[in-house]
Structures are given as structure tokens and as C-alpha cells.
Protein backbone atom coordinates (compact mmCIF):
# COMPACT_ATOMS: atom_id res chain seq x y z
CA UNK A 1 28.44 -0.25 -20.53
CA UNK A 2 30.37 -0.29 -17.56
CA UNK A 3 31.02 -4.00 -16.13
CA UNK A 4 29.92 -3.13 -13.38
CA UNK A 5 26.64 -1.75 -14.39
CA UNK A 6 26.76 -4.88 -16.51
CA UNK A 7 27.11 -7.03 -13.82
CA UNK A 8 23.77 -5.51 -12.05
CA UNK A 9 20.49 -7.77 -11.56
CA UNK A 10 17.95 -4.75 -12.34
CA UNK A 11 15.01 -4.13 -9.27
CA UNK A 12 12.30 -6.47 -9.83
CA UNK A 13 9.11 -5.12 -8.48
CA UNK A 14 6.32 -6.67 -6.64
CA UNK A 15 4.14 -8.83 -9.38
CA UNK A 16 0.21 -7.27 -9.74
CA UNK A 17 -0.78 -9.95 -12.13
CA UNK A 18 -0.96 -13.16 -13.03
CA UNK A 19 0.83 -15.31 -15.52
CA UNK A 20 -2.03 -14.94 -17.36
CA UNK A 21 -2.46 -11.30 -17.08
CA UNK A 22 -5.35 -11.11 -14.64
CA UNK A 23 -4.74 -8.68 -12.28
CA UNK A 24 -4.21 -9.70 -8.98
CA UNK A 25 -4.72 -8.11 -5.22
CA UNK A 26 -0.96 -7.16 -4.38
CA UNK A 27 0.03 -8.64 -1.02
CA UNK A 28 3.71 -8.33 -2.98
CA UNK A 29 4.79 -4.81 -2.55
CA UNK A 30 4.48 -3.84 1.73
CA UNK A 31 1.78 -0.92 0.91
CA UNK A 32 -0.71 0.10 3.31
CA UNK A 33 -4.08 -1.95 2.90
CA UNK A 34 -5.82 1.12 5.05
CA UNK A 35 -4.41 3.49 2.09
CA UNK A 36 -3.38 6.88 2.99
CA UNK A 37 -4.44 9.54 5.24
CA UNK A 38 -7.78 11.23 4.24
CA UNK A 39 -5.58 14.75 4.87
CA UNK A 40 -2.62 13.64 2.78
CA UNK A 41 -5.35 12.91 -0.09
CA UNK A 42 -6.70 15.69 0.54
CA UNK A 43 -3.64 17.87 0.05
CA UNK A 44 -2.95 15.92 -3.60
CA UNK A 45 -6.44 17.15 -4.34
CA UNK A 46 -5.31 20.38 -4.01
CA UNK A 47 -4.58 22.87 -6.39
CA UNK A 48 -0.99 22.91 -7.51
CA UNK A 49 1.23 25.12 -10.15
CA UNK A 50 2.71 21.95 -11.93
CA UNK A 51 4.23 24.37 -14.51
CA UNK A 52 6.51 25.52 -11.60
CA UNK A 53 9.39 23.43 -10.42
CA UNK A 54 8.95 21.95 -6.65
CA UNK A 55 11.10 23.60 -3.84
CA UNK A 56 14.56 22.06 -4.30
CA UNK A 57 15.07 22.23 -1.30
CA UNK A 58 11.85 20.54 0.61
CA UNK A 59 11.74 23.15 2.87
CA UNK A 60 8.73 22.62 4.66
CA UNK A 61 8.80 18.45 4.52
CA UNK A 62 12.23 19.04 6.14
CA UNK A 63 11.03 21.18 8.64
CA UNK A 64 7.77 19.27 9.48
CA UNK A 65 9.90 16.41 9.81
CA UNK A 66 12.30 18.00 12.15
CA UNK A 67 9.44 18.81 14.11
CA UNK A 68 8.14 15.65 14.41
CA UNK A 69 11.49 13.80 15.33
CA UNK A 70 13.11 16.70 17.16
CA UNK A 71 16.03 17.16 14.32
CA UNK A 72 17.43 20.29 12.85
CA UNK A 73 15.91 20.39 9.60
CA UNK A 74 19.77 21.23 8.49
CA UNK A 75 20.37 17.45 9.38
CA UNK A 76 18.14 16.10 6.84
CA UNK A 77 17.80 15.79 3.25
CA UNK A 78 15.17 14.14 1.30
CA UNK A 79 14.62 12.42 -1.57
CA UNK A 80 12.96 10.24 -5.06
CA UNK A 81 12.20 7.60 -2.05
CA UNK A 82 14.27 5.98 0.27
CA UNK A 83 15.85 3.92 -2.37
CA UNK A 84 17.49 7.32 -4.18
CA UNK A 85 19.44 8.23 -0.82
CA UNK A 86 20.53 4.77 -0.21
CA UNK A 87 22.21 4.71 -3.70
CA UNK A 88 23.21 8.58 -2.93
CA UNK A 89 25.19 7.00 0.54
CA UNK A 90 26.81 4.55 -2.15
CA UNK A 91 27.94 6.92 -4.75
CA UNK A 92 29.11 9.34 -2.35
CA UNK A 93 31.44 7.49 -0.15
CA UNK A 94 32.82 4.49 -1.93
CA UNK A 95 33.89 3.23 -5.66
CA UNK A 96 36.40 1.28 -7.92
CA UNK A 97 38.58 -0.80 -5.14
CA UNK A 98 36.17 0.11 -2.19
CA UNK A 99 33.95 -2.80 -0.73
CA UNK A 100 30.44 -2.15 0.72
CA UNK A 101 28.74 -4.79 3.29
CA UNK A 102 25.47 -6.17 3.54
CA UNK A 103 23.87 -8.71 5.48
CA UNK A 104 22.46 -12.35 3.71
CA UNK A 105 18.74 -11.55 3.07
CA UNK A 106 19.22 -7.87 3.10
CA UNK A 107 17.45 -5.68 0.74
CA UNK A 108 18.23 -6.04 -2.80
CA UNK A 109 18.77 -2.45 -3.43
CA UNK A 110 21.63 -2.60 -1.37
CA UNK A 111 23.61 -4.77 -3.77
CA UNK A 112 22.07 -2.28 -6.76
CA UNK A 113 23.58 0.49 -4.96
CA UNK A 114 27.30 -0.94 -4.51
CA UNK A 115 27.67 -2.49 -7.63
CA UNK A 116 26.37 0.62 -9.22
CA UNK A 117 28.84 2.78 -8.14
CA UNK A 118 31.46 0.43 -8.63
CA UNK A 119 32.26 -0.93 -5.25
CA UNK A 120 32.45 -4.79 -4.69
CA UNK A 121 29.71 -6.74 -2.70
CA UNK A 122 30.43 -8.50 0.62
CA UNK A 123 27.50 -10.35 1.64
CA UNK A 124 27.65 -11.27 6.04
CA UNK A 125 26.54 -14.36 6.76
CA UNK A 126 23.17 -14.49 8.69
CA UNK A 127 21.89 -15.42 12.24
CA UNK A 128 18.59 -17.25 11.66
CA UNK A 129 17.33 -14.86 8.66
CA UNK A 130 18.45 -11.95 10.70
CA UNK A 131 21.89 -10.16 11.03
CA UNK A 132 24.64 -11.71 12.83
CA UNK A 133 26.92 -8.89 14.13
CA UNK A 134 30.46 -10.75 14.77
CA UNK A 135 30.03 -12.30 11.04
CA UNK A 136 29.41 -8.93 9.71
CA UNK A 137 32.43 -6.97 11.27
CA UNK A 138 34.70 -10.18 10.85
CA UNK A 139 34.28 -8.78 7.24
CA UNK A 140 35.53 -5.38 7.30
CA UNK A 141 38.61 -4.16 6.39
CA UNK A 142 40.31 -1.50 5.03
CA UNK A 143 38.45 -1.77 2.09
CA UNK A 144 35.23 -1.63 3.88
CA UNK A 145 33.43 2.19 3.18
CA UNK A 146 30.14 1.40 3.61
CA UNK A 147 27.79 -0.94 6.05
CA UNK A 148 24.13 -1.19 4.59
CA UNK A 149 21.76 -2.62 7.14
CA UNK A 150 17.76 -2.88 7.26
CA UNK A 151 15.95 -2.50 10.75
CA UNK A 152 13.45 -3.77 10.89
CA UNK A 153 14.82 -6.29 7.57
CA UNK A 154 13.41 -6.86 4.07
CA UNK A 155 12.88 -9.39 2.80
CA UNK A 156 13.00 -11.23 6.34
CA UNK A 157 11.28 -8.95 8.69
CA UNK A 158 13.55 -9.68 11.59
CA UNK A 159 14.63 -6.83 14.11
CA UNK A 160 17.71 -5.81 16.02
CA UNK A 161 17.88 -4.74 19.32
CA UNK A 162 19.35 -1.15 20.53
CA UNK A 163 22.14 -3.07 22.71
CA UNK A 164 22.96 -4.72 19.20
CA UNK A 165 22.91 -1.95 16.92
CA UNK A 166 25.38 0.28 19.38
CA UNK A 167 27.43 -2.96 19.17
CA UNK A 168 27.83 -3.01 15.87
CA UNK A 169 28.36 0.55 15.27
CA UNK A 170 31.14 0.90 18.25
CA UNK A 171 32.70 -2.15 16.36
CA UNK A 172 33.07 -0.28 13.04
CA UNK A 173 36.06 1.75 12.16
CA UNK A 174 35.35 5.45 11.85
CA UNK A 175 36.24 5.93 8.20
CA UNK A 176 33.07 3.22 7.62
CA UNK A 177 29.76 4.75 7.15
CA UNK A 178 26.57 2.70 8.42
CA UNK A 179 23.53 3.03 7.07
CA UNK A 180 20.53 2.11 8.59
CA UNK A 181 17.46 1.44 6.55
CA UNK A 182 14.63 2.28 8.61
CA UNK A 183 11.76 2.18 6.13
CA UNK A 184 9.47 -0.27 8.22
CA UNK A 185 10.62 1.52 11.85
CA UNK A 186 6.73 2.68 12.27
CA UNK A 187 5.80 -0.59 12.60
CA UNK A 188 7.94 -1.60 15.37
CA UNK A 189 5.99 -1.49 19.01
CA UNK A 190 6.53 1.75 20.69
CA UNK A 191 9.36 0.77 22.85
CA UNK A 192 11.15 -0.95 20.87
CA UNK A 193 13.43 1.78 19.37
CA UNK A 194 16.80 0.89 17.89
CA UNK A 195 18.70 3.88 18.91
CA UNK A 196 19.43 4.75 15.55
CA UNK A 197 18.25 8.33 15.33
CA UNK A 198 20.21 9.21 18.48
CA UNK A 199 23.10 7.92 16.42
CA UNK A 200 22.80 9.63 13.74
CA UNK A 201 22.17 12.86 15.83
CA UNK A 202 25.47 11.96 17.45
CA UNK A 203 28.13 9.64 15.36
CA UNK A 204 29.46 11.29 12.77
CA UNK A 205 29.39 8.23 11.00
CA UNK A 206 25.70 7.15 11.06
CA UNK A 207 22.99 7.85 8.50
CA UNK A 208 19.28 6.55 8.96
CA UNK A 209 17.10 6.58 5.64
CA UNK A 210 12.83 6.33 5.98
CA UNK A 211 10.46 6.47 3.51
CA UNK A 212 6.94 7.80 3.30
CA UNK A 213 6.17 4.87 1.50
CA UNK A 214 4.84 2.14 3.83
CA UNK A 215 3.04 3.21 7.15
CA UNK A 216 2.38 6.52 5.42
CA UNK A 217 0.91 5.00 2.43
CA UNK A 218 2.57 7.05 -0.42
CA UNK A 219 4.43 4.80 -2.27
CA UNK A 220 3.32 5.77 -5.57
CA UNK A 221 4.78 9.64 -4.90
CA UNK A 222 8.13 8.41 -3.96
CA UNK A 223 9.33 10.48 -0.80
CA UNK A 224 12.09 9.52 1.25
CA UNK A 225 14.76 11.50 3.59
CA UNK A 226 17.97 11.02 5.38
CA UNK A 227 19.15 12.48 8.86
CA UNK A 228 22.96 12.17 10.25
CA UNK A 229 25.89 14.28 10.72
CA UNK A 230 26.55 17.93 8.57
CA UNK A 231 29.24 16.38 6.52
CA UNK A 232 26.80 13.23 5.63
CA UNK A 233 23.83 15.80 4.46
CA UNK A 234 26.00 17.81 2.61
CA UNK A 235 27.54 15.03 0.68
CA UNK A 236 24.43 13.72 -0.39
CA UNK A 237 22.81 17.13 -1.31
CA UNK A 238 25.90 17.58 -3.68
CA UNK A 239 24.90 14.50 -5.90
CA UNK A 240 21.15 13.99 -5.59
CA UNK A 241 18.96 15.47 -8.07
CA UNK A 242 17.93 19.30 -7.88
CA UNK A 243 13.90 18.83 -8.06
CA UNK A 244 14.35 15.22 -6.58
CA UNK A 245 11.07 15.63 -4.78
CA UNK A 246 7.73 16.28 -6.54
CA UNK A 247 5.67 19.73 -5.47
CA UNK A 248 2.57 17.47 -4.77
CA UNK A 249 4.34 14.86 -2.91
CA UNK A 250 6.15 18.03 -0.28
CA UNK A 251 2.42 18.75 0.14
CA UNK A 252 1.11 15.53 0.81
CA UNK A 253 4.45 14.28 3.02
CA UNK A 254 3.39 17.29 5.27
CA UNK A 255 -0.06 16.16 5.61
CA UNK A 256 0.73 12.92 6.57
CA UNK A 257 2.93 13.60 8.81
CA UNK A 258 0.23 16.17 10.53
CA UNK A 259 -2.14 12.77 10.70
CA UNK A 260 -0.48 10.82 13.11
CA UNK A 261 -3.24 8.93 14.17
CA UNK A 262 -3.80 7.17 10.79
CA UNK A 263 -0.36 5.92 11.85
CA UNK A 264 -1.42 4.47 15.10
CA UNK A 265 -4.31 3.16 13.34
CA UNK A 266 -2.10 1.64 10.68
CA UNK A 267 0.14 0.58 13.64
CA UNK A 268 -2.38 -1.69 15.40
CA UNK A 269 -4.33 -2.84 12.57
CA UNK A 270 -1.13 -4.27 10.65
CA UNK A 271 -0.19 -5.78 14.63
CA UNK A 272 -3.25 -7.14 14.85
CA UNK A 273 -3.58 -8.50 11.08
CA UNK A 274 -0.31 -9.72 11.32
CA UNK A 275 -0.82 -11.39 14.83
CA UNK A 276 -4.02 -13.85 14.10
CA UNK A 277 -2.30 -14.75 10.02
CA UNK A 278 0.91 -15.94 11.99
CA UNK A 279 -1.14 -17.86 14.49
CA UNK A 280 -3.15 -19.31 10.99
CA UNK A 281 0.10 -20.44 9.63
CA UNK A 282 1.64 -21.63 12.56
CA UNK A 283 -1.37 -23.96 13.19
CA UNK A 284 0.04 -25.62 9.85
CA UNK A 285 3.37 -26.43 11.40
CA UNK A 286 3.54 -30.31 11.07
CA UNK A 287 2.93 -29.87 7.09
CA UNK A 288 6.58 -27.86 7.38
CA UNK A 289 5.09 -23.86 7.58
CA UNK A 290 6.51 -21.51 9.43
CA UNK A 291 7.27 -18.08 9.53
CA UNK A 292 10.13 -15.76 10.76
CA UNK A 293 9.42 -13.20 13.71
CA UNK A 294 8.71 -10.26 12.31
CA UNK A 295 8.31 -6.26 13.29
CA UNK A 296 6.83 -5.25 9.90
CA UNK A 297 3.76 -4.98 7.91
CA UNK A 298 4.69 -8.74 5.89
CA UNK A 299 5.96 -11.74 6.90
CA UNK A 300 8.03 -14.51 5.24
CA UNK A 301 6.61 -18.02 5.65
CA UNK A 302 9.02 -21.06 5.05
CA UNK A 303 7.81 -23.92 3.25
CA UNK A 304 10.23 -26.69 4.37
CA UNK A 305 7.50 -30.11 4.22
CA UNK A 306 5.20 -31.37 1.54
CA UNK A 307 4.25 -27.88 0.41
CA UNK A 308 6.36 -25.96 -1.96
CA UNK A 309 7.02 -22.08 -2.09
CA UNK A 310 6.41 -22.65 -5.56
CA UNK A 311 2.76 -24.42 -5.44
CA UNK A 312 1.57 -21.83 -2.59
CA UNK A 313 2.29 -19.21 -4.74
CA UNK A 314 0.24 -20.42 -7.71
CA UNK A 315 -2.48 -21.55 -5.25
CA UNK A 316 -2.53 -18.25 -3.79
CA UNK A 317 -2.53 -16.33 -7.26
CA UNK A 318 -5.35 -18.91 -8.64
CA UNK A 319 -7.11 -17.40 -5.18
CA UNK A 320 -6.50 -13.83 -7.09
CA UNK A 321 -3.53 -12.84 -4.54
CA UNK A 322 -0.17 -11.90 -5.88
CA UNK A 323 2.80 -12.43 -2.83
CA UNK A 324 6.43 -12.33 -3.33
CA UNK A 325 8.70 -15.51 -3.53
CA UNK A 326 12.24 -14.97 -3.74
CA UNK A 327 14.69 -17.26 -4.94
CA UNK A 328 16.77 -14.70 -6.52
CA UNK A 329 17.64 -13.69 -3.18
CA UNK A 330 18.20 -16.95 -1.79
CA UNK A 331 14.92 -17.99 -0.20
CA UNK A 332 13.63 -20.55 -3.19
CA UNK A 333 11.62 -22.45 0.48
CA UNK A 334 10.09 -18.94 0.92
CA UNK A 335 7.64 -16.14 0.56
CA UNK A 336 7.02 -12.86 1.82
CA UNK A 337 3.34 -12.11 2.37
CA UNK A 338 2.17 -8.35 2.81
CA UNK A 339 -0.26 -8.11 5.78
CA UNK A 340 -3.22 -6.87 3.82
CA UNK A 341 -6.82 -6.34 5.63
CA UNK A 342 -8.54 -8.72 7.89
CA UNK A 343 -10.63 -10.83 5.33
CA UNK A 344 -7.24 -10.82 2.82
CA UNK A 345 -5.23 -12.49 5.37
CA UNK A 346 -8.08 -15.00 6.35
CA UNK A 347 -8.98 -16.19 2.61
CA UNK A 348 -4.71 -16.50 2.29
CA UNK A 349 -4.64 -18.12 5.23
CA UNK A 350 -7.35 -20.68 3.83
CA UNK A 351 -5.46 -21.23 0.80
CA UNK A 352 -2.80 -22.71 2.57
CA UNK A 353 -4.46 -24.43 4.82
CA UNK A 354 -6.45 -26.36 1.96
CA UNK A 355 -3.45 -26.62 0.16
CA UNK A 356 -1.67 -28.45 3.22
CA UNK A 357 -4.72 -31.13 3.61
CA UNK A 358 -4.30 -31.74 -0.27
CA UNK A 359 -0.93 -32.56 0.22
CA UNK A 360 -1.38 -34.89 2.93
């Protein structure tokens, strides 16, 4: 084994069950509690030719896509999720004696995908759970091939303004490709957009990554895709895999993206949802809760009093919920709580809240 592979903390995924095996309601993972679209079900239901291999290609995702976003379908490339592409942008433009940034709190694929190819890690320090621009480009250098950066940010939820983004990116040297990870963009209020995609439609050295998996509510078919410059496409189709994308997943990406008001209703519910649990925890602020602003369909809540990350957890699993705590990524005072539906986020909320009166 390579030492660098060697050196690689492997994905952990979003527990289901308990310590004692009982299966749990996942409030771990970010999916959809409203499920997927009736007409992307509908399309899996369809009749396929599994025997045949999918379009390599993804012909008509890409071009339903460029549709949708008003992109040349020649701009984008999909792929096995998000995740593949982001390890794609890795491989492809940095290795041995090349150094790849990401912010403190940023997605743990990110350091997967540097060490991976053989790259070293350089971790920016944060601004309040969120990403600090100055610290990041203090950091780059000529080693520097590679800036990986969430928007909206997991595990943290925390969003970056347009004026901030264009800052960042003017302040990056041209031979340094950024990356933004846009997985959880649906969920930000319309208005709110980062500017990335007109980046990436016209920096040469911009590439945005979503995922189907999350407002969309496909997770389990794994469909993700990439948009930037010609040269950023074309170095990524080189290396990804030929059939990366399943036939039934092209089919159902399509429908989804056809159903654009299960998105809006996605949208508001998860606003909503997300709205009245914050307000729940908030109330709980002189036992030490709190939780950081977030644009996306979780939030992390701090547990900095009486009340452990640790005991809110188990309290919360004994209540048959399974959320995500995350002291391998440096939040041991923390855990990130999926927005589920209405009465999920009220019995969660009432967990803690009992949980805070024991303590007192």
C-alpha cells in the first residue's frame, strides 16, 4: 500500500442503527424526508435493458441539465455522485509534492480526495465554523493546485456570500483550481446565489460539483455532475469511469429534474422544518445549546453547558433517532441533525429539551 493511501481515514457513513442493532430513523445522512419525486419513481419503475451498458456519455442528463441551468451540455460531465468528481478534480490536477487546501470543518471527502492522490493536506483556519478567506489564501503557495470549498458547508452548514466567493477566487493564482462543492445550493433562498456557476461559465479556473442526492432525493442511485471551463471537462472525462453513471439513474436524474416543484416543495418544507427546530433549540440556550446558521437541510447544534454531544446522542438514539456527532472532524461539543419531517424534529426537539431539565 501506498503511504499515502495508508495514511487515509476511510468515509464513515451516516449510522442507521443503534449500538444495539435496532434500526434507527436516520436524521444522520442529509436525505430528503419528503423522498423523491413521484415522476423520478416513476421513471425507475420503468422498464429498462439492464443487460445493456448505460450511455457513457449521459447524454440526455447532460442535456436536461444544460437546459435547466442554461449551460452547454459540452461544459458538463457527470458522475458515481458528487463525491467521484471531487476525487476526479484531485487526481487530475495535483499529486506527489502538490498541496491541496481545505477549510477547518470542511467536508471529509475533501481530505480523502488529496491524500488519495498523493497531494498533502492544508487545512485553513475557520471564521466561526465557516470559511475565513484571508486565512485560506495566506496558505497558498506555489505548491497550492487545488482549493476545495463547500457552499453552502458540511458538516457546518454555514454559507458564503457572492462578494466573498469572487474574493476569494480573484485572490487565487491562476494555475490553482477551485472547486466549489455545491451539493446543498437548492436549499439556499432564491436570492441568495453565490455566483459560482457564472464562474465556472467564465474562469477558466473554476469547477462547481452538485449532486442529485439531497434536494432531489436520489442518494441511493449516486448521480452527480460537474460544469466549468473545456479544459476542466475534458480532464475529468479522461479519468472517470466509462459507464460511471447507471442507465436507471440517467432516467430518473431527467425526471427529477422535469419536477421542479417537488423542489420548491422540498425547498420550503426543509425552511420551514428547519426554522421552528432552531427556534426549539435556541429556547434551550442557558443549558449551553446552540446552533450554527445554516442554509441547508441539517443543522449542527453545539453542546457547550451541562449537556454533552455525547449524552444527546444516546438520548436521541434511545428516542429511536440516529444523528451525526463528529469528533473525528473536530467537533467532539457537536452534532449535525438532518431536518427530517415536522413531527421528527418536534419529538428531537423534546429529547433535548427533557434532557436539559434532567441536567439541571
Amino acid at each position: 500500500m501506498k503511504p499515502y493511501v495508508a495514511a487515509i481515514h476511510a468515509y464513515v457513513p451516516g449510522k442507521a442503527k443503534a449500538a444495539d442493532g435496532k434500526p434507527l430513523v436516520k436524521l444522520s445522512a442529509n436525505e430528503n424526508p419528503l423522498g423523491t419525486s413521484p415522476q423520478a419513481l416513476a421513471a425507475l419503475e420503468g422498464t429498462g435493458q439492464p443487460q445493456f451498458y448505460p450511455d457513457p456519455d449521459s447524454t440526455q442528463l447532460r442535456a436536461a441539465l444544460g437546459e435547466l441551468h442554461g449551460i452547454d451540455p459540452a461544459r458538463i460531465v457527470c458522475g458515481t455522485g458528487s463525491d467521484e468528481l471531487l476525487n476526479l478534480a484531485a487526481q487530475a490536477f495535483a499529486g506527489p509534492g502538490d498541496s491541496i487546501i481545505h477549510v477547518r470543518y470542511g467536508f471529509s471527502v475533501y481530505d480523502i480526495a488529496t491524500r488519495r492522490c498523493g497531494a498533502e493536506v492544508v487545512v485553513a483556519p475557520d471564521a466561526d465554523y465557516g470559511t475565513d478567506v484571508d486565512a485560506l489564501l495566506k496558505l497558498v503557495d506555489e505548491t497550492t493546485k487545488v482549493v476545495f470549498l463547500a457552499n453552502p458547508n458540511n458538516p457546518t452548514g454555514t454559507y458564503m456570500p457572492r462578494a466573498e466567493v469572487e474574493r476569494l477566487h480573484a485572490g487565487l493564482p491562476p494555475h490553482v483550481l477551485l472547486v466549489l462543492d455545491q451539493a446543498y445550493a437548492e436549499y439556499v433562498a432564491p436570492g441568495m446565489d453565490d455566483g459560482g456557476m457564472e464562474l465556472a461559465a467564465s474562469a477558466e479556473n473554476v469547477l462547481v460539483t452538485r449532486t442529485f442526492s439531497k434536494i432531489y432525493g436520489l442518494a441511493g442511485e449516486r448521480i452527480g455532475w460537474a460544469t466549468g471551463a473545456p479544459h476542466l471537462v475534458d480532464a475529468l472525462n479522461r479519468i472517470r469511469g466509462p459507464f460511471n453513471v447507471t442507465g436507471s439513474g440517467q432516467r430518473a436524474a431527467v425526471a427529477a429534474l422535469a419536477d421542479q416543484d417537488f423542489v420548491e416543495r422540498s425547498r420550503e418544507h426543509n425552511a420551514r422544518a428547519r426554522a421552528a427546530f432552531v427556534a426549539a433549540v435556541e429556547a434551550l440556550g442557558n443549558h449551553g445549546l446552540s446552533v450554527v446558521p445554516s442554509e441547508t437541510n441539517f443543522v449542527l447544534v453545539l453542546f457547550e453547558g451541562g449537556v454533552s454531544a455525547e449524552a444527546a446522542q444516546a438520548a436521541i438514539a434511545d428516542a429511536g433517532y440516529a444523528v451525526r456527532h463528529l469528533p473525528g472532524q473536530g467537533l467532539p461539543q457537536a452534532l449535525r441533525i438532518t431536518i427530517g419531517t415536522d413531527a421528527q424534529m418536534d419529538e428531537v426537539a423534546s429529547v433535548l429539551r427533557q434532557l436539559c431539565e434532567a441536567a439541571q
